[in-house]
C-alpha atoms as a PDB file:
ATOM      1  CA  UNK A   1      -7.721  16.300  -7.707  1.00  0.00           C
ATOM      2  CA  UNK A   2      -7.141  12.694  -6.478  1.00  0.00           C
ATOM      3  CA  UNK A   3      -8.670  12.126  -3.139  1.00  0.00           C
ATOM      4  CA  UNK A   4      -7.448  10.401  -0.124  1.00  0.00           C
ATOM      5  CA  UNK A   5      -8.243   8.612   2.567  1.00  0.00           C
ATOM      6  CA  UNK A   6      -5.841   8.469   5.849  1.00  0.00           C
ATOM      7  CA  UNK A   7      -7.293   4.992   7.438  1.00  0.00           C
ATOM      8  CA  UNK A   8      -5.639   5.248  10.532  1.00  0.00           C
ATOM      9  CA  UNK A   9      -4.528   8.487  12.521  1.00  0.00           C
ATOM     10  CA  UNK A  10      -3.944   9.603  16.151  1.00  0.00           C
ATOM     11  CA  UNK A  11      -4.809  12.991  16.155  1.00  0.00           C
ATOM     12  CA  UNK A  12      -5.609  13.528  19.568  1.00  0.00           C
ATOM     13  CA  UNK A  13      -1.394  13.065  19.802  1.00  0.00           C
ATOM     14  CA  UNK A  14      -0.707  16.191  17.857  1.00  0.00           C
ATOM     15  CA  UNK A  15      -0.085  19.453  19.148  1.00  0.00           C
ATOM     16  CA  UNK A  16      -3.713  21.376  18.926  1.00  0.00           C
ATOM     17  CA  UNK A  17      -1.982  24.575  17.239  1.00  0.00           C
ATOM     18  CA  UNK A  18      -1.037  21.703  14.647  1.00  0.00           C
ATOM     19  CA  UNK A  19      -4.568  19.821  14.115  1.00  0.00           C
ATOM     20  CA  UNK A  20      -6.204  22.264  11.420  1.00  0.00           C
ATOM     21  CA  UNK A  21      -2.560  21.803   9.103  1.00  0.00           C
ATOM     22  CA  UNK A  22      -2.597  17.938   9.415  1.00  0.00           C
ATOM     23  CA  UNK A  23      -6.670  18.059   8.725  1.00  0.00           C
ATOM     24  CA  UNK A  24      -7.008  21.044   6.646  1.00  0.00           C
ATOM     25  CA  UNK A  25      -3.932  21.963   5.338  1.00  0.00           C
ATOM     26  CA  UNK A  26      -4.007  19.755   1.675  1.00  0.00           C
ATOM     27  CA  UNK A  27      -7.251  20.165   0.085  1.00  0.00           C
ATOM     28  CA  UNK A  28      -6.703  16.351  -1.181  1.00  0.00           C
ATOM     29  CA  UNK A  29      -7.866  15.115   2.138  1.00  0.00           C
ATOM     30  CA  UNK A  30     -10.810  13.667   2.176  1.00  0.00           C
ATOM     31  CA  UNK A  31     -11.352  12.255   5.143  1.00  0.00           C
ATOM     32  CA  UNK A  32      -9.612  10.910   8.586  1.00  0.00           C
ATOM     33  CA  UNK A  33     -10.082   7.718  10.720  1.00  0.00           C
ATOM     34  CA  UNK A  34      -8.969   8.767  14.248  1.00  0.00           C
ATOM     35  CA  UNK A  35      -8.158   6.285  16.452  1.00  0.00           C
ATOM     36  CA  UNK A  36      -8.181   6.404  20.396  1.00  0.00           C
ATOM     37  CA  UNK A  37      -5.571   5.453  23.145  1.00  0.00           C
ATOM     38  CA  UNK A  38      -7.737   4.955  25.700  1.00  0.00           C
ATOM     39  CA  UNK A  39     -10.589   6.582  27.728  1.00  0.00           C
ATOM     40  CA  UNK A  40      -9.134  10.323  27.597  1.00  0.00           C
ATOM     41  CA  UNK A  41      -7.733   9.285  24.540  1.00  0.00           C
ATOM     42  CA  UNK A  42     -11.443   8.936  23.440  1.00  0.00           C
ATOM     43  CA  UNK A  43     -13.195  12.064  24.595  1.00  0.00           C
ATOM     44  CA  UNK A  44     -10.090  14.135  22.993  1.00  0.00           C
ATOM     45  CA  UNK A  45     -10.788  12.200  19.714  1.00  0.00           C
ATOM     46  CA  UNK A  46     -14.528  12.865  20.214  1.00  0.00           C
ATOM     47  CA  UNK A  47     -14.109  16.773  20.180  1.00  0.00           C
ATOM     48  CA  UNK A  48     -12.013  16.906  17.378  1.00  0.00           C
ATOM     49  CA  UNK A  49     -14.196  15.179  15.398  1.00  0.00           C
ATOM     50  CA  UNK A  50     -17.254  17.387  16.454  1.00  0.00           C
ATOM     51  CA  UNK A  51     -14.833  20.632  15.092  1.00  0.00           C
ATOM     52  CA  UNK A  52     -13.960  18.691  11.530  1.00  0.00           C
ATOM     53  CA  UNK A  53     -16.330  17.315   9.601  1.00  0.00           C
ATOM     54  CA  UNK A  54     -13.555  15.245   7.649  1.00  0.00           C
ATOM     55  CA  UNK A  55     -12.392  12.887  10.806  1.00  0.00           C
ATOM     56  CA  UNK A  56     -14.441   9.843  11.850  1.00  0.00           C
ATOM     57  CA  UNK A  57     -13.752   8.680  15.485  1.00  0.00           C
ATOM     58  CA  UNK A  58     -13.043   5.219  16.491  1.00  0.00           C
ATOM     59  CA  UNK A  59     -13.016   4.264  20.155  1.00  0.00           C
ATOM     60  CA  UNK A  60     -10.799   1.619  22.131  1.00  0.00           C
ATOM     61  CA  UNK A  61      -8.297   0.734  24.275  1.00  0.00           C
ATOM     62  CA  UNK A  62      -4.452   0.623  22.508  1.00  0.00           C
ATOM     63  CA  UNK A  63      -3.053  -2.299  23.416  1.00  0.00           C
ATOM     64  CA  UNK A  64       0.838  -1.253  23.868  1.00  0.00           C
ATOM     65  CA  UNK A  65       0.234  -0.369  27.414  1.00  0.00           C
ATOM     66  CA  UNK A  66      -0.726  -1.396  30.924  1.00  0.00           C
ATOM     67  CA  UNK A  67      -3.811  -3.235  31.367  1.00  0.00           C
ATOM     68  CA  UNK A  68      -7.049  -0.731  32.813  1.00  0.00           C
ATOM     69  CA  UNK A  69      -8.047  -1.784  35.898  1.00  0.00           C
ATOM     70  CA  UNK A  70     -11.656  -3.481  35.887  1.00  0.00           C
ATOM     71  CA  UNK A  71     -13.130   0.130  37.102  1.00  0.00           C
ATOM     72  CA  UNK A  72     -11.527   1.616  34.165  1.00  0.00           C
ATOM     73  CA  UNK A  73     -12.807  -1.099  31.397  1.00  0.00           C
ATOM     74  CA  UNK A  74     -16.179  -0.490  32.454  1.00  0.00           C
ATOM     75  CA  UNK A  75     -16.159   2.729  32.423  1.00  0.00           C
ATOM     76  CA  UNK A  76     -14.719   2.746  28.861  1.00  0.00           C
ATOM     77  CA  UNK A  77     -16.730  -0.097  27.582  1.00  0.00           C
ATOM     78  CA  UNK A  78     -19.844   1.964  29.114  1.00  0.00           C
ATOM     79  CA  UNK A  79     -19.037   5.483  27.756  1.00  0.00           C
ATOM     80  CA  UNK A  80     -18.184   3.676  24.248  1.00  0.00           C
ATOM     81  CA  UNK A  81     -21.752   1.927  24.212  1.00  0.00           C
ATOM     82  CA  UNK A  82     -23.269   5.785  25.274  1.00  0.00           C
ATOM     83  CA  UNK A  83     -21.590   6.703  21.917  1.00  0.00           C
ATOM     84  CA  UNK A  84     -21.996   4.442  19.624  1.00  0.00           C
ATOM     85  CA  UNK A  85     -23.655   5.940  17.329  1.00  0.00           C
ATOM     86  CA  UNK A  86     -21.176   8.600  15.994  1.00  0.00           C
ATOM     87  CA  UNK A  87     -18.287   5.743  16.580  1.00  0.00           C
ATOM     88  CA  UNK A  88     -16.870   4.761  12.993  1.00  0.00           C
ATOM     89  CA  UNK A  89     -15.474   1.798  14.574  1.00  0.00           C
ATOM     90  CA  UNK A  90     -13.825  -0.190  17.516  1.00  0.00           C
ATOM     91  CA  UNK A  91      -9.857   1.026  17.841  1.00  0.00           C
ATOM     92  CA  UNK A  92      -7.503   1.070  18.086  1.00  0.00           C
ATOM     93  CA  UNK A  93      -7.564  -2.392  19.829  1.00  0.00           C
ATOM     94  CA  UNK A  94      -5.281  -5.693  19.752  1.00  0.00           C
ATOM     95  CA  UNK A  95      -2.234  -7.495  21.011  1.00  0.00           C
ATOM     96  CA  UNK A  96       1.182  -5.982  22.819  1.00  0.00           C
ATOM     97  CA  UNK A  97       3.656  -6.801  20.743  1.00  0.00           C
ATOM     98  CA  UNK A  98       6.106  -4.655  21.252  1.00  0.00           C
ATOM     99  CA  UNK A  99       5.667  -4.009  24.874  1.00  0.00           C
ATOM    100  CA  UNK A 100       5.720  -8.060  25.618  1.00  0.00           C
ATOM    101  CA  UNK A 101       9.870  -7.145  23.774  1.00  0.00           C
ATOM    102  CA  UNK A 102      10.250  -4.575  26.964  1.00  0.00           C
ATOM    103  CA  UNK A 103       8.579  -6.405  29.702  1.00  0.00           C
ATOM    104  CA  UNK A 104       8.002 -10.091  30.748  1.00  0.00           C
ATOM    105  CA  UNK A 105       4.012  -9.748  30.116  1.00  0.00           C
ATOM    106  CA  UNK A 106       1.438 -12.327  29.740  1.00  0.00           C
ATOM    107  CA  UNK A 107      -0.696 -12.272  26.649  1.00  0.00           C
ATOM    108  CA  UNK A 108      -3.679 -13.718  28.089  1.00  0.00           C
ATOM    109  CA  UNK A 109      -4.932 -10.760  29.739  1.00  0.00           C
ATOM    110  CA  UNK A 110      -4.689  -9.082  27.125  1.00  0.00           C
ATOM    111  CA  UNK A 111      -6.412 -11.278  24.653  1.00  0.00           C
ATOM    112  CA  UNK A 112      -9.116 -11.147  27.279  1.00  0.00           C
ATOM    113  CA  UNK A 113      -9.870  -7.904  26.888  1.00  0.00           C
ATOM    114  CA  UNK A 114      -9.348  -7.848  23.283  1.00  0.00           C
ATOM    115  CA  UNK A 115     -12.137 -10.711  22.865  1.00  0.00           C
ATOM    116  CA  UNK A 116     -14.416  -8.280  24.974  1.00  0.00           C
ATOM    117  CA  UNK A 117     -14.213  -5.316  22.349  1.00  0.00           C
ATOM    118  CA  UNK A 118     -14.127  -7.524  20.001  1.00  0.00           C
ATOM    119  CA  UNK A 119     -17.830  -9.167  21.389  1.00  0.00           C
ATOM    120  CA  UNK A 120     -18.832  -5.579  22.165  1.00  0.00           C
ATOM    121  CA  UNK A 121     -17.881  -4.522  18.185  1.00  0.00           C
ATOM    122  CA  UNK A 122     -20.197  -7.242  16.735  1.00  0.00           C
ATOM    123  CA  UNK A 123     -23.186  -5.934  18.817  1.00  0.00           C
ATOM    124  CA  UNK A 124     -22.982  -2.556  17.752  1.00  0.00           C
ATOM    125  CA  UNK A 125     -21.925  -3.932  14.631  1.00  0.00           C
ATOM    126  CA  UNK A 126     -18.958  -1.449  14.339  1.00  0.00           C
ATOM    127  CA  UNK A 127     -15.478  -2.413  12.167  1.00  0.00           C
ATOM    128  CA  UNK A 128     -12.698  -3.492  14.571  1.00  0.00           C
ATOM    129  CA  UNK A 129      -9.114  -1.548  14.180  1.00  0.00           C
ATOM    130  CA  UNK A 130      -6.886  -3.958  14.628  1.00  0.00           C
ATOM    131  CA  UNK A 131      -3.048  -3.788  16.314  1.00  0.00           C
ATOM    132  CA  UNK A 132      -1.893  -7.285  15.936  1.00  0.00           C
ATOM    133  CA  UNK A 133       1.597  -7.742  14.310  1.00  0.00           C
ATOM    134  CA  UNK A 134       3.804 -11.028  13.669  1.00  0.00           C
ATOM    135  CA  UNK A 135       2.437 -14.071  16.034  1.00  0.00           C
ATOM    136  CA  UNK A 136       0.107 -12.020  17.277  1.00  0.00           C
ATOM    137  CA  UNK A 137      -1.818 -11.952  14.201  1.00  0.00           C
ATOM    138  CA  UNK A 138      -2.487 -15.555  14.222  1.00  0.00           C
ATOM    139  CA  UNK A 139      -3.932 -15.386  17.306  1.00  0.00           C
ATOM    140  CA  UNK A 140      -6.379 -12.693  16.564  1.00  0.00           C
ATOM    141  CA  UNK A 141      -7.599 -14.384  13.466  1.00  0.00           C
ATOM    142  CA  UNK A 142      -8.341 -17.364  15.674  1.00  0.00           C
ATOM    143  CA  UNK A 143     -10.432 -14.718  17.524  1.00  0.00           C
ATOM    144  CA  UNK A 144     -12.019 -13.382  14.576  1.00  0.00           C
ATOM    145  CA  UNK A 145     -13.165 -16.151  12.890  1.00  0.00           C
ATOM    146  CA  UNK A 146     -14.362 -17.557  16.445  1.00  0.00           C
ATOM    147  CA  UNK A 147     -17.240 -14.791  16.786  1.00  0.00           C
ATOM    148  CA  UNK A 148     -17.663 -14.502  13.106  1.00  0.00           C
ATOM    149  CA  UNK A 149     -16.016 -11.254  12.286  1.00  0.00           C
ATOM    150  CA  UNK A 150     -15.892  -9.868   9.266  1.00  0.00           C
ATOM    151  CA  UNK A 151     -15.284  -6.475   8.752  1.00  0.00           C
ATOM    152  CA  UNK A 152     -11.370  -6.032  10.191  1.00  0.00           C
ATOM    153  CA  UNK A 153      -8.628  -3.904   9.181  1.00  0.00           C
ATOM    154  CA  UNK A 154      -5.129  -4.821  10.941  1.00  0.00           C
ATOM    155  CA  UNK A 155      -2.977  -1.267  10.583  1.00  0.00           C
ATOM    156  CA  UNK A 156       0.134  -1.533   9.969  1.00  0.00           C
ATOM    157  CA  UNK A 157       0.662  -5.003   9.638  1.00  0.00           C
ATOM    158  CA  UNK A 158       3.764  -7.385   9.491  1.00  0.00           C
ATOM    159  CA  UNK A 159       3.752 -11.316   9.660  1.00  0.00           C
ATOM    160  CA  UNK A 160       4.167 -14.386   7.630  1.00  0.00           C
ATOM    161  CA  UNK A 161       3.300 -16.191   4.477  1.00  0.00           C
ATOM    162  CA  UNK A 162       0.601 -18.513   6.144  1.00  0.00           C
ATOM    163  CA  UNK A 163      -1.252 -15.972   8.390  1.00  0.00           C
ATOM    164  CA  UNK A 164      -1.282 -13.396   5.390  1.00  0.00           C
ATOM    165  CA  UNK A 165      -3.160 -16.279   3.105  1.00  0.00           C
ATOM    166  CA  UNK A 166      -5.419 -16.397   6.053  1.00  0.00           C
ATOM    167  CA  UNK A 167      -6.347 -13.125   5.924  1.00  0.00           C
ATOM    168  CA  UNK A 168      -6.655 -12.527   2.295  1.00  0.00           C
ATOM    169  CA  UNK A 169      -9.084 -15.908   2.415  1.00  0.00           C
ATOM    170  CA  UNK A 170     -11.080 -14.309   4.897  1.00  0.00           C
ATOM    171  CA  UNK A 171     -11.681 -10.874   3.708  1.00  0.00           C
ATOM    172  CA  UNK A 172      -9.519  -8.861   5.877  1.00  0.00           C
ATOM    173  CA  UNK A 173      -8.011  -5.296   5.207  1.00  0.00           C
ATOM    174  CA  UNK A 174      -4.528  -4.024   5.931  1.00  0.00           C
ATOM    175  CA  UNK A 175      -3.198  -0.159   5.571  1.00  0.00           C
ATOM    176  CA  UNK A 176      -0.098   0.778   4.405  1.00  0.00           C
ATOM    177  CA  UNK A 177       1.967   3.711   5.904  1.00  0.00           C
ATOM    178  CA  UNK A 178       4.864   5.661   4.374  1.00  0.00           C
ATOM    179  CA  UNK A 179       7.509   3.211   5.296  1.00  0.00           C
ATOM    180  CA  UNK A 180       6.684   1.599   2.106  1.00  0.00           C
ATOM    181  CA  UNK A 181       8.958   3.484   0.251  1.00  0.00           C
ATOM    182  CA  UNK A 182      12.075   2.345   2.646  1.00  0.00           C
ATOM    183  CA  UNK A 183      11.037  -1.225   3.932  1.00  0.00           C
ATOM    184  CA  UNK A 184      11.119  -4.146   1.935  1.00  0.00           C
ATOM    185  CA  UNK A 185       9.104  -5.952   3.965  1.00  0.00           C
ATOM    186  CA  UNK A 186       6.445  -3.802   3.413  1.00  0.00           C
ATOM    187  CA  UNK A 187       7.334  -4.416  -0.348  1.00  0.00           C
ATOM    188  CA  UNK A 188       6.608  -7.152  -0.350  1.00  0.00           C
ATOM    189  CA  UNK A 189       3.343  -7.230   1.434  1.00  0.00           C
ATOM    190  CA  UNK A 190       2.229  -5.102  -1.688  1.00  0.00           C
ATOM    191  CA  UNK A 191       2.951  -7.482  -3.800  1.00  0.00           C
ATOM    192  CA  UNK A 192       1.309 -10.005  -2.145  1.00  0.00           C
ATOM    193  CA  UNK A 193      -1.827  -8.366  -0.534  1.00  0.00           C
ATOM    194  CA  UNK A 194      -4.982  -8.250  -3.162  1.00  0.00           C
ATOM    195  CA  UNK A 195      -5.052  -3.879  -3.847  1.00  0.00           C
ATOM    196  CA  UNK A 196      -9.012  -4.760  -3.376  1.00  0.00           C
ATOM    197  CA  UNK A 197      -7.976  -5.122   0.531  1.00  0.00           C
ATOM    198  CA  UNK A 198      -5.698  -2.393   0.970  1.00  0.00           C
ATOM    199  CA  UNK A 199      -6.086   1.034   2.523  1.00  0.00           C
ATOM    200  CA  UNK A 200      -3.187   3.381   3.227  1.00  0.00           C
ATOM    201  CA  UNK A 201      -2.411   4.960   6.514  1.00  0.00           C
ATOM    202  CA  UNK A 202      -0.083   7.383   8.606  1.00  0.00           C
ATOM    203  CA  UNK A 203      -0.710   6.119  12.018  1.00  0.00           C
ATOM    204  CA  UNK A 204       0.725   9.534  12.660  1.00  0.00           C
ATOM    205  CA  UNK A 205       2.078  11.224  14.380  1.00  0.00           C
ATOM    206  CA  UNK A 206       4.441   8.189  14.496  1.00  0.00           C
ATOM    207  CA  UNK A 207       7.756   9.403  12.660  1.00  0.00           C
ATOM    208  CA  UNK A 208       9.019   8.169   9.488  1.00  0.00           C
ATOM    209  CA  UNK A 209      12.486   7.509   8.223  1.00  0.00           C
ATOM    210  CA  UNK A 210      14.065   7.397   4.609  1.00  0.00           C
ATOM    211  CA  UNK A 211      12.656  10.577   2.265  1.00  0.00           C
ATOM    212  CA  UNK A 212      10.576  11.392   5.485  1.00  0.00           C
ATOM    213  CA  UNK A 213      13.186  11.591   7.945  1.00  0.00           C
ATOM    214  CA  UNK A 214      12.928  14.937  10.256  1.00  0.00           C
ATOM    215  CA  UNK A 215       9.570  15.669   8.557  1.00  0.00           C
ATOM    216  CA  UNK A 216       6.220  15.839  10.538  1.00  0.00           C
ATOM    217  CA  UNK A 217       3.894  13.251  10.024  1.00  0.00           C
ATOM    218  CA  UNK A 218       1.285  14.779   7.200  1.00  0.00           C
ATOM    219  CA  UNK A 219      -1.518  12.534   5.657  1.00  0.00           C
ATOM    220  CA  UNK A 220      -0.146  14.233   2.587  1.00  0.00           C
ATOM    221  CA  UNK A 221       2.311  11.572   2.745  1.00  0.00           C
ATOM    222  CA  UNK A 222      -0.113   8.880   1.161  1.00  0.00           C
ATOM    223  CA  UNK A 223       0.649  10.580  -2.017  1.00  0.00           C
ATOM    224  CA  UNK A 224       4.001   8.811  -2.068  1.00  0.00           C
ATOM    225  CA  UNK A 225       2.790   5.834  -0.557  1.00  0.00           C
ATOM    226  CA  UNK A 226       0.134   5.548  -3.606  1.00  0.00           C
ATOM    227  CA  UNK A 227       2.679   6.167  -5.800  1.00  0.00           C
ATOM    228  CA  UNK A 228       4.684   3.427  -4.490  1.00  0.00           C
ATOM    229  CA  UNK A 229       2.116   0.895  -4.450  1.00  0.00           C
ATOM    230  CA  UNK A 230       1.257   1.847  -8.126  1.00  0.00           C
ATOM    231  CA  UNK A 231       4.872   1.127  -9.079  1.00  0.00           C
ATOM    232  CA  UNK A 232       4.688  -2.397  -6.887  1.00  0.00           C
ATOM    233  CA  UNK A 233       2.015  -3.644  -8.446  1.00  0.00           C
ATOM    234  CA  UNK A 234       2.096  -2.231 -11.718  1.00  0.00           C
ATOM    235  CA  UNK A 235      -0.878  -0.387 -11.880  1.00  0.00           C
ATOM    236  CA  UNK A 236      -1.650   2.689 -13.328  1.00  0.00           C
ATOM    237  CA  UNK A 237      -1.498   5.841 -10.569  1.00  0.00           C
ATOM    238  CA  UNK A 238      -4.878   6.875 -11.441  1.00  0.00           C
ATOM    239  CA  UNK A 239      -6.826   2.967 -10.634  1.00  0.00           C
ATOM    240  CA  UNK A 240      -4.991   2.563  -7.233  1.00  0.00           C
ATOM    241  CA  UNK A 241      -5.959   5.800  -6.341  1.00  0.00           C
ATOM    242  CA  UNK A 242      -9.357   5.183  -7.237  1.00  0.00           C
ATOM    243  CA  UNK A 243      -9.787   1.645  -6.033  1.00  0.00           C
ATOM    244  CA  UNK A 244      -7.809   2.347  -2.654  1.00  0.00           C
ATOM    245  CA  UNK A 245     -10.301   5.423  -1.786  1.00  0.00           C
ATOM    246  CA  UNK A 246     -13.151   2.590  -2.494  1.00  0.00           C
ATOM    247  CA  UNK A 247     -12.174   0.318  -0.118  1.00  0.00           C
ATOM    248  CA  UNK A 248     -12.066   2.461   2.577  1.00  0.00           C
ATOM    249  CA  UNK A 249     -15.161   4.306   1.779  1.00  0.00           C
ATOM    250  CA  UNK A 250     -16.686   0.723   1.767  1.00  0.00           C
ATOM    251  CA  UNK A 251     -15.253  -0.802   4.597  1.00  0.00           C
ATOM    252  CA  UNK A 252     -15.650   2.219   6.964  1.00  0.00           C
ATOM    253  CA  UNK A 253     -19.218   3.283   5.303  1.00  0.00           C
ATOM    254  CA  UNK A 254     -17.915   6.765   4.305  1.00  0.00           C
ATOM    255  CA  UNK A 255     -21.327   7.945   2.991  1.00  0.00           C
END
């Protein structure tokens, strides 16, 4: 059975009656990274992890939403150091892309905070899940290579020629979700992006379109997404699968 990996998952968004079908219900799952919203967003991860032995939590603050008020950061940053130790990484944290598109928001706050977790990731020497799309990206590499950082997967990620260089240079990861098999420029970040560096992803339960449309998101969805890569790139099914389930076993420390 070929095993894999979902690198990036919101479970604490699903309906509970739903949780033991996304985690359990394909025996190729392996194992889950699940992300956090914010505080709440954290304890709710937290318990699901303690009932599945399969799902890793990481802890943060989602960017794509109103700032926490100081109170509220130091509560989270606090309560994140108290649990540390069973934290896979720091996440989901970044830049507010999309929300800056709605509203007429500064960045700078926002960065502020971001260079905090990122600070607070290095001393408990924790991975650092990355939201940071288009220009944004450019700015977080700044941040990265700043205070050194090495281990960082951006999720999801879209931008341009120059700042992907940048990140294959410096030893970044990206994840791929299903829209892989519909968006070209996804494509064509698969043709570009070293396989060594890439993990695959629902970020569910975040809907899909094309063969996915109407459909649940399911981590059995990185089947196709595998599949698609394999075609991309023109490797065989069977190495992708194999070398994809490495690098996330690596980067997160799956042992």
């Amino acid at each position: 059975m070929k095993k894999i990996i979902d690198a990036h998952i919101h479970l604490d968004q699903y309906e509970k009656q739903d949780l033991s079908s996304i985690i359990e219900g394909d025996p190729s799952i392996e194992a889950l990274i699940a992300v956090s919203f914010d505080l709440k967003s954290c304890k709710a991860t937290q318990e699901i992890a303690s009932c599945y032995q399969q799902v890793y939590p990481a802890y943060g603050y989602h960017p794509e939403q109103q700032l926490p008020h100081e109170k509220e950061f130091v509560e989270l940053i606090n309560w994140m150091d108290n649990h540390q130790d069973e934290m896979i990484a720091v996440g989901e944290v970044g830049l507010p892309f999309y929300l800056r598109q709605e509203q007429d928001l500064e960045r700078a706050p926002y960065l502020e905070l971001l260079e905090e977790m990122t600070v607070k990731s290095k001393i408990w020497q924790k991975p650092l899940v990355l939201h940071a799309v288009y220009e944004d990206a450019k700015v977080v590499c700044d941040l990265l290579e700043k205070h050194s950082i090495a281990k960082a997967h951006f999720h999801w990620f879209k931008g341009d020629k120059h700042t992907i260089d940048r990140m294959i240079q410096n030893g970044y990861f990206i994840s791929i979700t299903p829209d892989v098999l519909y968006e070209n420029e996804i494509k064509e970040l698969v043709k570009k992006y070293p396989l060594e560096q890439i993990m695959v992803e629902t970020d569910g339960p975040w809907p899909f379109e094309g063969p996915f449309t109407g459909s649940q998101t399911h981590p059995y969805m990185m089947h196709k997404s595998l599949e698609e890569i394999s075609n991309l790139k023109r490797i065989p099914i069977t190495n992708v699968y194999s070398i994809v389930r490495k690098n996330t076993i690596d980067f997160y420390n799956l042992r």
